[in-house]
PDB file of N, CA and C in Angstrom:
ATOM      1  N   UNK A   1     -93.195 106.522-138.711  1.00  0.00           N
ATOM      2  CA  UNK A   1     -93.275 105.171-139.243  1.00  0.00           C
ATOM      3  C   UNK A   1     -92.549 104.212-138.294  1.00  0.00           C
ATOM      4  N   UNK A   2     -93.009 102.969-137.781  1.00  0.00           N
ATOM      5  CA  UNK A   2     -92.770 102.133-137.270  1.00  0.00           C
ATOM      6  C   UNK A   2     -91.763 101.306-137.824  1.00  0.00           C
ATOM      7  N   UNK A   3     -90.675 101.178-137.092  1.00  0.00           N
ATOM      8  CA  UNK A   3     -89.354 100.605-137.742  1.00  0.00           C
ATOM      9  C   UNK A   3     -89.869  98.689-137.998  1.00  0.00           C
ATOM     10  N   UNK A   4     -89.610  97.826-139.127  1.00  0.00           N
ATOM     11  CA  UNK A   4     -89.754  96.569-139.350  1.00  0.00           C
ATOM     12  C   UNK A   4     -88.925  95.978-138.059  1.00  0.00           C
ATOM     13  N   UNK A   5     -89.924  95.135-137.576  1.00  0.00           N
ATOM     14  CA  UNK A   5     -89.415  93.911-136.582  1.00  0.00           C
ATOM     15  C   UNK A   5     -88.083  93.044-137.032  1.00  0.00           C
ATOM     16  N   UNK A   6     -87.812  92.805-136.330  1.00  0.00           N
ATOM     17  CA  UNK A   6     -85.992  92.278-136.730  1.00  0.00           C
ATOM     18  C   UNK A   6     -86.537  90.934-136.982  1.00  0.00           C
ATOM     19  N   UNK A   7     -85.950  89.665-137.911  1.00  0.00           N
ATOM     20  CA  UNK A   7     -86.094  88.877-138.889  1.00  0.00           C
ATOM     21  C   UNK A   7     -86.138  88.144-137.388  1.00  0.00           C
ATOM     22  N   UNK A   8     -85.336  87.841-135.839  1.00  0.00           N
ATOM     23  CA  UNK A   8     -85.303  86.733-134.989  1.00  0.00           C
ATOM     24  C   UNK A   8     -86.083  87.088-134.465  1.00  0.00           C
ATOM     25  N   UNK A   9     -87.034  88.207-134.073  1.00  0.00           N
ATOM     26  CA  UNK A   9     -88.122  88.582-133.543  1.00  0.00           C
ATOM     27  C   UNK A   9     -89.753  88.012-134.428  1.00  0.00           C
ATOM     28  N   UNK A  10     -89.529  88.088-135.624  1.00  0.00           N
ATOM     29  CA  UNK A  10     -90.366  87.206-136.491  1.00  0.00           C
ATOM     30  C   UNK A  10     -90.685  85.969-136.159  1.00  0.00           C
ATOM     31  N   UNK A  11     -89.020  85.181-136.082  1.00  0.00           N
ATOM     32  CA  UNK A  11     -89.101  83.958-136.261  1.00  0.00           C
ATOM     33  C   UNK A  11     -90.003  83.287-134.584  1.00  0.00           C
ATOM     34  N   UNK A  12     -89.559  84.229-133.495  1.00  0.00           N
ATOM     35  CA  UNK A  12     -89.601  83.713-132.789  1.00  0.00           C
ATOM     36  C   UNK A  12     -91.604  83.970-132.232  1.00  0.00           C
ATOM     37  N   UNK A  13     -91.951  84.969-133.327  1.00  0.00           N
ATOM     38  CA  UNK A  13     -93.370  85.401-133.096  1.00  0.00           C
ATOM     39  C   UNK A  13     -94.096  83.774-133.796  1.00  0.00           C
ATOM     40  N   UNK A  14     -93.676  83.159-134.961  1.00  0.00           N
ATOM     41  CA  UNK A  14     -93.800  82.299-135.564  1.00  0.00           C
ATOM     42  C   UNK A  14     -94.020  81.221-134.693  1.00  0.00           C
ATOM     43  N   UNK A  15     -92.948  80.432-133.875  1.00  0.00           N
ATOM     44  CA  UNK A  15     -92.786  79.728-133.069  1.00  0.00           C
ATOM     45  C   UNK A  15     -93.832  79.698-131.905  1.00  0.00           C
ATOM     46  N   UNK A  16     -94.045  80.906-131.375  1.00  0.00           N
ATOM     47  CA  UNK A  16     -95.274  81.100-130.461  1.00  0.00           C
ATOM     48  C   UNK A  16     -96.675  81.157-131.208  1.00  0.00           C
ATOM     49  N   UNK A  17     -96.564  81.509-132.396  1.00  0.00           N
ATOM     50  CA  UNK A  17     -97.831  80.965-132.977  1.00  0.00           C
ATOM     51  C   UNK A  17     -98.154  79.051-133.083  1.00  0.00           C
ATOM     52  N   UNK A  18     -97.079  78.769-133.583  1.00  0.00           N
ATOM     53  CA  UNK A  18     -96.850  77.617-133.978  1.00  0.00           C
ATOM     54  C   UNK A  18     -96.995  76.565-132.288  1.00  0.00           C
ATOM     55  N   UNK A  19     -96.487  77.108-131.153  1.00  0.00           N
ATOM     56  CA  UNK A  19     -96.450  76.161-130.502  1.00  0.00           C
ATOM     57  C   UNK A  19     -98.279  76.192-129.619  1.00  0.00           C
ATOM     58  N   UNK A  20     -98.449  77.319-129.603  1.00  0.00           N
ATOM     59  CA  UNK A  20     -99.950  77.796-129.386  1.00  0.00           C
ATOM     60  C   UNK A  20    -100.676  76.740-129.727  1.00  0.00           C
ATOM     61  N   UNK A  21    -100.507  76.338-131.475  1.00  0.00           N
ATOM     62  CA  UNK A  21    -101.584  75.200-131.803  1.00  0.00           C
ATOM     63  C   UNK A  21    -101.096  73.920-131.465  1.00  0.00           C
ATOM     64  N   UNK A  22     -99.610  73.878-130.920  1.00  0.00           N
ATOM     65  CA  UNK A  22     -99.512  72.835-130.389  1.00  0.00           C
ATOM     66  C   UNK A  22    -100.332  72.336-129.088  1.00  0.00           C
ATOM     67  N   UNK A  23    -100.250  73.379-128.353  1.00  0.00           N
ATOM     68  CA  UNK A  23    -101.182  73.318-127.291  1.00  0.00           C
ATOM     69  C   UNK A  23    -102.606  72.979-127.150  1.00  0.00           C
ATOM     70  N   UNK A  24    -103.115  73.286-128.096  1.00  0.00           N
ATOM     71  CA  UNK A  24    -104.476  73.545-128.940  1.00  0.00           C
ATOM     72  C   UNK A  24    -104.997  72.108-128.987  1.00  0.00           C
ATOM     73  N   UNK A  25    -103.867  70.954-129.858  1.00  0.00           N
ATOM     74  CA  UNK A  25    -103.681  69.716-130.309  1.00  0.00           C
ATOM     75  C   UNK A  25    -103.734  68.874-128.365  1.00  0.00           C
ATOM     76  N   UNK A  26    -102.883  69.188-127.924  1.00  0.00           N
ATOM     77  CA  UNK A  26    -102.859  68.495-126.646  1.00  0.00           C
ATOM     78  C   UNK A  26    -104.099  68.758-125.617  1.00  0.00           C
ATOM     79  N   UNK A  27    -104.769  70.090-126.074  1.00  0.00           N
ATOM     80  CA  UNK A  27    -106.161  70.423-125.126  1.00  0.00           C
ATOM     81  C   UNK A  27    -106.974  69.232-125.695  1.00  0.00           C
ATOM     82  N   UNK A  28    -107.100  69.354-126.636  1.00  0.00           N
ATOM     83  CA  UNK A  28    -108.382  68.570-127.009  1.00  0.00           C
ATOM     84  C   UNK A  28    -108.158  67.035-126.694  1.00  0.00           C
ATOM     85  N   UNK A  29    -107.321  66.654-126.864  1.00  0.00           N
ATOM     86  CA  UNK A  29    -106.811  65.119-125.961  1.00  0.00           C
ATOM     87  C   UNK A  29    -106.800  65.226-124.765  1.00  0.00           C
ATOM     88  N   UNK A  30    -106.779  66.136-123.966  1.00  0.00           N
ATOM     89  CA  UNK A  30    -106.760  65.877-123.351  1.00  0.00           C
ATOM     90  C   UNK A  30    -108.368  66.113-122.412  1.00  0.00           C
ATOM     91  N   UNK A  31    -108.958  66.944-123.147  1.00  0.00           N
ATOM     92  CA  UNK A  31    -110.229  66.766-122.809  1.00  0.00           C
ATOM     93  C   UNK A  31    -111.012  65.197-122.875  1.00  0.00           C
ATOM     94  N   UNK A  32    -110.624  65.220-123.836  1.00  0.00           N
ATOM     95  CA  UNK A  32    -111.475  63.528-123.820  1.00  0.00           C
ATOM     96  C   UNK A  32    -110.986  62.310-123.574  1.00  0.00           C
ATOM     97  N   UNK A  33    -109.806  62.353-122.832  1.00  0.00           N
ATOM     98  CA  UNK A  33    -109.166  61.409-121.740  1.00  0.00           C
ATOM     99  C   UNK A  33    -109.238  62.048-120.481  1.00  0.00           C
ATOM    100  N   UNK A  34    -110.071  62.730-119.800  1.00  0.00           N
ATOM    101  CA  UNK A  34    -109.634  63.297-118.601  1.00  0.00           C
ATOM    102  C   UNK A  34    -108.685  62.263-117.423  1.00  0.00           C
ATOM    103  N   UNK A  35    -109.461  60.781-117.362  1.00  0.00           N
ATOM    104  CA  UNK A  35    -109.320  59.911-116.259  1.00  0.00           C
ATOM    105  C   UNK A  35    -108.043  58.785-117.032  1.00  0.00           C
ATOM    106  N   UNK A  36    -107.514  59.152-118.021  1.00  0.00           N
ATOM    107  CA  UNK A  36    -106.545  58.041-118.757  1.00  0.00           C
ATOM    108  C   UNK A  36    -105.690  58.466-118.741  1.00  0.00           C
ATOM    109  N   UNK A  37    -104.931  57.300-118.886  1.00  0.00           N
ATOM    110  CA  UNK A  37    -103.107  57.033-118.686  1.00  0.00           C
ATOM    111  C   UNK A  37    -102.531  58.153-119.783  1.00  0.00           C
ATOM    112  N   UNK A  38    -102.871  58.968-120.319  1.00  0.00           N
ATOM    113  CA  UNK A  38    -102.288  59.680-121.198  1.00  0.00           C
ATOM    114  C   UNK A  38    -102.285  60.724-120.710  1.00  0.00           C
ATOM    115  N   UNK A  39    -103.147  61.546-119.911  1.00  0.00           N
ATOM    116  CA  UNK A  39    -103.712  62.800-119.381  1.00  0.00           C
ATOM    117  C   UNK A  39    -102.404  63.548-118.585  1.00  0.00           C
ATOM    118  N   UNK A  40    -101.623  62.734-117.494  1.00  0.00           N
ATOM    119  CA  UNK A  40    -100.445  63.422-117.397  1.00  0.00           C
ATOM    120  C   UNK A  40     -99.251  63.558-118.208  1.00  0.00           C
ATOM    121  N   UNK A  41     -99.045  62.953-119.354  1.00  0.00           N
ATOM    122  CA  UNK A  41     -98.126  63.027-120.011  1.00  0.00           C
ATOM    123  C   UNK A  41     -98.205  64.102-120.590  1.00  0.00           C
ATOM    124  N   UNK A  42     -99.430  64.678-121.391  1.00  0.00           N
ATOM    125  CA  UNK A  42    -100.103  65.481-122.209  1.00  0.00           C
ATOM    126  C   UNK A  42     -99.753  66.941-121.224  1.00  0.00           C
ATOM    127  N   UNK A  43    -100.492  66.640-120.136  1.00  0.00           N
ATOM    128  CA  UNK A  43    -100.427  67.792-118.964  1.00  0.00           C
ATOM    129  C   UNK A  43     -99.059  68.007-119.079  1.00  0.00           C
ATOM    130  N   UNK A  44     -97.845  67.276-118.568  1.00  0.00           N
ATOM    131  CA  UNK A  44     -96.387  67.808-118.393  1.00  0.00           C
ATOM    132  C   UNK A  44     -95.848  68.260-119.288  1.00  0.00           C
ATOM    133  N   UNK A  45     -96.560  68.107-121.187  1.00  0.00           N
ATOM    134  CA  UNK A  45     -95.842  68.340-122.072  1.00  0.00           C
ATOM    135  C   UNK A  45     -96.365  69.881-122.664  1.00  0.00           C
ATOM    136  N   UNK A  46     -97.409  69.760-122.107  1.00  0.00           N
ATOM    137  CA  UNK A  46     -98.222  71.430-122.468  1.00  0.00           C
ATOM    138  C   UNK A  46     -97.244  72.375-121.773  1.00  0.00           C
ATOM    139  N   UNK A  47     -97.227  71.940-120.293  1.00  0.00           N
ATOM    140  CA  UNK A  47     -96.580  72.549-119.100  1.00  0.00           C
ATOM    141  C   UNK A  47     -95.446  72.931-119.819  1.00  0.00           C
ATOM    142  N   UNK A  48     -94.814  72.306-120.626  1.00  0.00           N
ATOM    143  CA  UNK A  48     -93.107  72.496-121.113  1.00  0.00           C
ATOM    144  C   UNK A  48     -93.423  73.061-122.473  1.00  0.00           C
ATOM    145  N   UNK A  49     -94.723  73.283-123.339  1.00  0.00           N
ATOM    146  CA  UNK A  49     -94.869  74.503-124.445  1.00  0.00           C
ATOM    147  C   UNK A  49     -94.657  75.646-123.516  1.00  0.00           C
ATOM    148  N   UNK A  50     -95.725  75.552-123.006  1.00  0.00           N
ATOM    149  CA  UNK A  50     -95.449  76.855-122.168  1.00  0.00           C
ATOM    150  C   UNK A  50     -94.191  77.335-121.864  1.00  0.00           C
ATOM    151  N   UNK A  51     -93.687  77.007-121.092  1.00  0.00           N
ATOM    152  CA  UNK A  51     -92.313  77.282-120.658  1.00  0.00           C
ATOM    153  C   UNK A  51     -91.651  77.748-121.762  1.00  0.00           C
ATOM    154  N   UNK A  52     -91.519  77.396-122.816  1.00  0.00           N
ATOM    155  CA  UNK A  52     -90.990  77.667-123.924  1.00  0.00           C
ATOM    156  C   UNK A  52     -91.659  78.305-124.812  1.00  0.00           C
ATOM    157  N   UNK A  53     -92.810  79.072-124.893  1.00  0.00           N
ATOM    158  CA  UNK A  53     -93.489  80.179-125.363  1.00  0.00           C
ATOM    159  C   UNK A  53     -93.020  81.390-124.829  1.00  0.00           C
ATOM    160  N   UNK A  54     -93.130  81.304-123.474  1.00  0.00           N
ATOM    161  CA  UNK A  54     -92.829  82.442-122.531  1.00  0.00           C
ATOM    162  C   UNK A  54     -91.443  82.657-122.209  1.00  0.00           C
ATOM    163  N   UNK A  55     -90.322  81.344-122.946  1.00  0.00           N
ATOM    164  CA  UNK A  55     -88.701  81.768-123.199  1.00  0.00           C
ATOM    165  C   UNK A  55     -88.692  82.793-124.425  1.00  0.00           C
ATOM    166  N   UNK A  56     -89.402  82.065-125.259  1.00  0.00           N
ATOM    167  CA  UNK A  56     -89.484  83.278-126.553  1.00  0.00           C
ATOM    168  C   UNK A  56     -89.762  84.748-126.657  1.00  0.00           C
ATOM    169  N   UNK A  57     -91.006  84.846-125.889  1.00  0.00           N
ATOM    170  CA  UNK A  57     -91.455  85.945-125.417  1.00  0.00           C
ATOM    171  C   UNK A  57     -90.819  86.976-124.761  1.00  0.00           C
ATOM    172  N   UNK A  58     -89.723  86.439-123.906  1.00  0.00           N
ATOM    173  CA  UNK A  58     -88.962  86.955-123.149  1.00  0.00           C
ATOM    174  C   UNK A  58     -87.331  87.475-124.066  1.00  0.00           C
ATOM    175  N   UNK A  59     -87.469  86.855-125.228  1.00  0.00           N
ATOM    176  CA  UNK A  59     -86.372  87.346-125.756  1.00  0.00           C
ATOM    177  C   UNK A  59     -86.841  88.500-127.043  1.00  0.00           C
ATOM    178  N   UNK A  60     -87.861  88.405-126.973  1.00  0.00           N
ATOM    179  CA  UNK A  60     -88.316  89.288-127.963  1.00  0.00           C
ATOM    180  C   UNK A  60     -88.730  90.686-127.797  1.00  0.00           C
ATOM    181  N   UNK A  61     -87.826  92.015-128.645  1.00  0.00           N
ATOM    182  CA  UNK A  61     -88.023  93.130-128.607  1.00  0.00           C
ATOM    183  C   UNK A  61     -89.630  93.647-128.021  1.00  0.00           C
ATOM    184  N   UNK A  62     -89.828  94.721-127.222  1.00  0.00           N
ATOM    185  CA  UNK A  62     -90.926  95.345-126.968  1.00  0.00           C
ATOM    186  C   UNK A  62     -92.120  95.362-128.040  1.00  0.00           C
ATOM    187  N   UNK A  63     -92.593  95.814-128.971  1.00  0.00           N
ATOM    188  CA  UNK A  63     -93.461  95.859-129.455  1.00  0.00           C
ATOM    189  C   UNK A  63     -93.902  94.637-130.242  1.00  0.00           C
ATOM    190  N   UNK A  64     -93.033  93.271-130.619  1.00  0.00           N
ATOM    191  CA  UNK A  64     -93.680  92.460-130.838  1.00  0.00           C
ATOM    192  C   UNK A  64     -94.048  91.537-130.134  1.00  0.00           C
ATOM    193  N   UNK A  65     -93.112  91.998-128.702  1.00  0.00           N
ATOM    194  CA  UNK A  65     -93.490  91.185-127.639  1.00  0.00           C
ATOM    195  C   UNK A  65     -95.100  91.026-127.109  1.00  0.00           C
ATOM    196  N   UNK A  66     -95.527  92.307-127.442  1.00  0.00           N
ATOM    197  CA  UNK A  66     -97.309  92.821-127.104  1.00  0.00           C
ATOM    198  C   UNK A  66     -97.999  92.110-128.378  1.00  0.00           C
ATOM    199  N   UNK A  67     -96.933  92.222-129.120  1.00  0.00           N
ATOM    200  CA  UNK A  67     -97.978  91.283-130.134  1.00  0.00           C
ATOM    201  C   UNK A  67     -98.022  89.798-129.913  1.00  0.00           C
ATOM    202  N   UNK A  68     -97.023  89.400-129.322  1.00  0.00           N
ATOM    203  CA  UNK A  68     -97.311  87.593-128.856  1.00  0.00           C
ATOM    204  C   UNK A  68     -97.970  87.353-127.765  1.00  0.00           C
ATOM    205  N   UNK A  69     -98.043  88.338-127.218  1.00  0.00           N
ATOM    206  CA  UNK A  69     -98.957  88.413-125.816  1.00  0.00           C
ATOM    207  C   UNK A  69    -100.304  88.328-125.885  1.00  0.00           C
ATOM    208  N   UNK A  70    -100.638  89.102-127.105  1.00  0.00           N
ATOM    209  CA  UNK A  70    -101.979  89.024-127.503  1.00  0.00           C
ATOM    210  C   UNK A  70    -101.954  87.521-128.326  1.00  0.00           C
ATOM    211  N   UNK A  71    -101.365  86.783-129.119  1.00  0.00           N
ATOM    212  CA  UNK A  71    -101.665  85.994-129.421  1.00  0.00           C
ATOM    213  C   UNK A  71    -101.928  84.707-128.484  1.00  0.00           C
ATOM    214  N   UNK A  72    -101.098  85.229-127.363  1.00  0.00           N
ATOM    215  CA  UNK A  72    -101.521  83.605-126.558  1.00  0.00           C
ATOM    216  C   UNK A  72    -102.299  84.204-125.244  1.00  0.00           C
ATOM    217  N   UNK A  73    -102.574  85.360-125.268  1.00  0.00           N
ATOM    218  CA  UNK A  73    -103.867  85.594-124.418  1.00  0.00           C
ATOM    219  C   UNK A  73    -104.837  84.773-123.969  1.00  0.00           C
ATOM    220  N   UNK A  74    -105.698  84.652-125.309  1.00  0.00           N
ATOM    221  CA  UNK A  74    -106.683  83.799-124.557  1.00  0.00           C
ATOM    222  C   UNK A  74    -106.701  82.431-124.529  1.00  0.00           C
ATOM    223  N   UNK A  75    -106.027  81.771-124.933  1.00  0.00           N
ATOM    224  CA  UNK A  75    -105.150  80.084-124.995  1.00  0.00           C
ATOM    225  C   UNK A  75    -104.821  79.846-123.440  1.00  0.00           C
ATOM    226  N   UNK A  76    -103.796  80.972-122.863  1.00  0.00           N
ATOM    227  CA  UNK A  76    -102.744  81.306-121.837  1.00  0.00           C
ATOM    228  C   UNK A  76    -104.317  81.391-120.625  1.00  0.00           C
ATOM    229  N   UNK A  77    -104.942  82.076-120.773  1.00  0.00           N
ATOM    230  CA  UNK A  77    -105.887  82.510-119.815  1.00  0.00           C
ATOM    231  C   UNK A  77    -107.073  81.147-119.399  1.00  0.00           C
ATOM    232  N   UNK A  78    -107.918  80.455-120.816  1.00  0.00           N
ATOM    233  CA  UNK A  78    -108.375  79.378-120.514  1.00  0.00           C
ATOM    234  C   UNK A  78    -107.569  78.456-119.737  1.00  0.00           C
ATOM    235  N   UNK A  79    -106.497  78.319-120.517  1.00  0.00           N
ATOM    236  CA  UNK A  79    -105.527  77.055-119.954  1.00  0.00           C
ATOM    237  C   UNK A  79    -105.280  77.148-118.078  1.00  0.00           C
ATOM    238  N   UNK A  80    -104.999  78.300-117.518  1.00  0.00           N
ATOM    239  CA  UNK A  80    -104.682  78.223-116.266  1.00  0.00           C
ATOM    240  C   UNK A  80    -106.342  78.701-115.668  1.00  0.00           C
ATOM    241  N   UNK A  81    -107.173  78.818-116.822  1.00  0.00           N
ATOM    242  CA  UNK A  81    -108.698  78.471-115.811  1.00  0.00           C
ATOM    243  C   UNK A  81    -108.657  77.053-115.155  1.00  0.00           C
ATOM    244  N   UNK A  82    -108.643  75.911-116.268  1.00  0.00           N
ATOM    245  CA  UNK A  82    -109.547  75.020-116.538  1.00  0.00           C
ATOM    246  C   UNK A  82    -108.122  73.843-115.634  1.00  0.00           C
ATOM    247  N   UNK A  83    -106.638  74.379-115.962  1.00  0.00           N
ATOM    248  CA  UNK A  83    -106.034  73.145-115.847  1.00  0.00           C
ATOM    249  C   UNK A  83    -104.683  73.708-114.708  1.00  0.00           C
ATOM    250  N   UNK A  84    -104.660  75.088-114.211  1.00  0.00           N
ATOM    251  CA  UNK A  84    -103.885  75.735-113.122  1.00  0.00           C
ATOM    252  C   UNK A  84    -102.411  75.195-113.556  1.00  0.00           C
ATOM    253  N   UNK A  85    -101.314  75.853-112.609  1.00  0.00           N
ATOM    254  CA  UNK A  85     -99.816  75.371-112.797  1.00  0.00           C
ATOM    255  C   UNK A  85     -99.838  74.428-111.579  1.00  0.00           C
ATOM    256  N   UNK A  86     -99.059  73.435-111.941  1.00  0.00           N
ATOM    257  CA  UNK A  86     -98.627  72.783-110.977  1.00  0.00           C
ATOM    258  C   UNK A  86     -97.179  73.296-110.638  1.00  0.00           C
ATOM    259  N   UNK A  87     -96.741  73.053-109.346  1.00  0.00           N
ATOM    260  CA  UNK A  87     -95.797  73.522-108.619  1.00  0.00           C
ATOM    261  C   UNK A  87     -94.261  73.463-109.521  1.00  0.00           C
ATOM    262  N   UNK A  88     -93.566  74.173-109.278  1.00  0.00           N
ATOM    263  CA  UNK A  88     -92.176  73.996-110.428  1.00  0.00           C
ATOM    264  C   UNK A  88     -91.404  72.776-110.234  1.00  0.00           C
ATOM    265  N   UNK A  89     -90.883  72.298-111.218  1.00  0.00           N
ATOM    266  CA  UNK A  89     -89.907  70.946-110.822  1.00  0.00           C
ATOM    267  C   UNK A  89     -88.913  70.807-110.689  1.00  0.00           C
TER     268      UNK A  89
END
């Protein structure tokens, strides 16, 4: 039997769910401003979910870690199709 995930490993699976659709919210704006004054703001602020998905991720025990991995899989994978990293700041 698989031991229960520790309650900050939850929270922090939560958070990566949660910021996922944040991302989700900023794709779609930003699809339909491609050429407007909003488009980099949107871009730098996704850039900084990220960053902070993948802090979470990084603090979180092994096996639920594979489980947040899979959750932002294919979010994580479109996103650096369609919109790449820009260089670190």
């Amino acid at each position: 039997m698989m031991p229960k995930p520790k309650l900050v490993d939850q929270k922090r699976l939560r958070l990566v769910r949660n910021n996922v659709g944040f991302i989700a919210e900023h794709l779609e704006a930003m699809q339909r401003d491609v050429h407007g004054l909003e488009y980099d703001p949107w871009k730098d602020e996704v850039d900084d979910i990220w960053k902070r998905i993948f802090d979470q991720i990084s603090k979180m025990s092994g096996e639920i870690q594979q489980s947040a991995f899979e959750v932002i899989r294919e979010p994580w994978t479109s996103y650096i199709t369609h919109y790449g990293i820009r260089g670190a700041s």
